[in-house]
C-alpha atoms as a PDB file:
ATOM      1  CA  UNK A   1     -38.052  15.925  23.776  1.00  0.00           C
ATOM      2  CA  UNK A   2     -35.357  18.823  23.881  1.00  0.00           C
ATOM      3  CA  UNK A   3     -34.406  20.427  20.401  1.00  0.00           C
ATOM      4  CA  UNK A   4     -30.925  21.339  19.897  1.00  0.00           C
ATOM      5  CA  UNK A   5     -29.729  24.363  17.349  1.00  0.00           C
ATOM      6  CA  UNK A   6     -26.463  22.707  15.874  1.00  0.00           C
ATOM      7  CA  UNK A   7     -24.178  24.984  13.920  1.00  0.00           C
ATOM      8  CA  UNK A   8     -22.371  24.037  10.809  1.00  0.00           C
ATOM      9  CA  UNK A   9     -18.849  23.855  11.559  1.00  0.00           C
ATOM     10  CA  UNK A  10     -15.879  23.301   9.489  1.00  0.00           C
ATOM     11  CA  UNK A  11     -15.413  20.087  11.093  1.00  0.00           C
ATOM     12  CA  UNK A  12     -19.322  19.136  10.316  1.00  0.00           C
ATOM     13  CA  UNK A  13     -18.392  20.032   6.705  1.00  0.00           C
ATOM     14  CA  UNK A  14     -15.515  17.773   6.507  1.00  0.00           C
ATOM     15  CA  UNK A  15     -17.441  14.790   7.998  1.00  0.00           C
ATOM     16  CA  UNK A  16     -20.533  15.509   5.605  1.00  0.00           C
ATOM     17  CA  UNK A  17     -17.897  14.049   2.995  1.00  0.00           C
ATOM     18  CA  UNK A  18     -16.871  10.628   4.992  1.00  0.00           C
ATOM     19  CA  UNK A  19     -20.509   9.466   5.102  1.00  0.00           C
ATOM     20  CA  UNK A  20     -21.056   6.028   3.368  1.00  0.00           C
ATOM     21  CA  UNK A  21     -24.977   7.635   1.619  1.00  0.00           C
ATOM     22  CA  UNK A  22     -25.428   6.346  -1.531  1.00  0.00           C
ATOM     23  CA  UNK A  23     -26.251   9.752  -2.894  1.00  0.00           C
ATOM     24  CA  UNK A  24     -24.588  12.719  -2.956  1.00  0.00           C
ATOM     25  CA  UNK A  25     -27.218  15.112  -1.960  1.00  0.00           C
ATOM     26  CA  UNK A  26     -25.139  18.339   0.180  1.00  0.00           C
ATOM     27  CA  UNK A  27     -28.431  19.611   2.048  1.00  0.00           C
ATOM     28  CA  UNK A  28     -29.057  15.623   3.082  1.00  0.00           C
ATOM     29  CA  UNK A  29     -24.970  14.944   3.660  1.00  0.00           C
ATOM     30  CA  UNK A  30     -25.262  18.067   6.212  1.00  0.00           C
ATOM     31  CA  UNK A  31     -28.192  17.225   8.270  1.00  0.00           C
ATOM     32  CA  UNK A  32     -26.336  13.791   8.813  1.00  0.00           C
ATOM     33  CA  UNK A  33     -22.965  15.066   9.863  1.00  0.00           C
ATOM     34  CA  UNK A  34     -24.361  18.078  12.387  1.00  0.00           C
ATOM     35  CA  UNK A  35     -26.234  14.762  13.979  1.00  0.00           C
ATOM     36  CA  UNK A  36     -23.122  12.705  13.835  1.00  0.00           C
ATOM     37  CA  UNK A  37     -20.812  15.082  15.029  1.00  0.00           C
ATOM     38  CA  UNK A  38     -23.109  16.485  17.806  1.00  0.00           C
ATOM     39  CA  UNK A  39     -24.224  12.676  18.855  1.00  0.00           C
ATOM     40  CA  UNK A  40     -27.924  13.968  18.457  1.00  0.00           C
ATOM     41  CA  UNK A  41     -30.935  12.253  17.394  1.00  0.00           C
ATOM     42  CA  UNK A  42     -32.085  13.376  14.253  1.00  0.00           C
ATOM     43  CA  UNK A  43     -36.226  13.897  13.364  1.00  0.00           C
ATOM     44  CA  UNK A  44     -36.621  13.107   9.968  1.00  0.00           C
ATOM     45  CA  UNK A  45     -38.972  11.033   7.876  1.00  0.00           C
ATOM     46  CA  UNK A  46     -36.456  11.293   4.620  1.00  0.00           C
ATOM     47  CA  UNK A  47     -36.829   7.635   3.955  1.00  0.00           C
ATOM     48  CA  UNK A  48     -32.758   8.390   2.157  1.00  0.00           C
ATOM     49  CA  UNK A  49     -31.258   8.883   6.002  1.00  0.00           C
ATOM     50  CA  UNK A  50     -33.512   6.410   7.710  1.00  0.00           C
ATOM     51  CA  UNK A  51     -32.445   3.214   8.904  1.00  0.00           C
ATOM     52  CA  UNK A  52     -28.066   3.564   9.346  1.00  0.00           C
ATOM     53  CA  UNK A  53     -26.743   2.030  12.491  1.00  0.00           C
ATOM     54  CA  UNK A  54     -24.216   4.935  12.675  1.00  0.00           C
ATOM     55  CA  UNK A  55     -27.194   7.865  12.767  1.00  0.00           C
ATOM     56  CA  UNK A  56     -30.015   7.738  15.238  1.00  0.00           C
ATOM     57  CA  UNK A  57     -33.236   9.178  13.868  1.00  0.00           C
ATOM     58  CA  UNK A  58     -36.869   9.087  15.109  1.00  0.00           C
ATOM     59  CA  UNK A  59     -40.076   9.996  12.801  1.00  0.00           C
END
């Protein structure tokens, strides 16, 4: 598996607002984006960004 550094951009920013998450966590709303906006897979096993069909994760 490659990792990726992903820097915080103004445009990641912007998109951490537009995601449907039911909560309004910044730190969680980040980590989203960056993988959104970069089109990465994210590692996680935060069960509150598990399981959206618009953000690929693995455990």
């Amino acid at each position: 598996m490659d990792v990726k550094e992903a820097r915080l951009t103004h445009e990641v920013a912007m998109l951490s607002r537009q995601l449907n998450l039911s909560h309004q966590d910044p730190a969680d709303r980040f980590i989203a984006a960056t993988a959104v906006h970069y089109n990465l897979v994210l590692a996680t096993v935060d069960h509150r960004l598990i399981g959206f069909n618009w953000l690929a994760t693995i455990q």
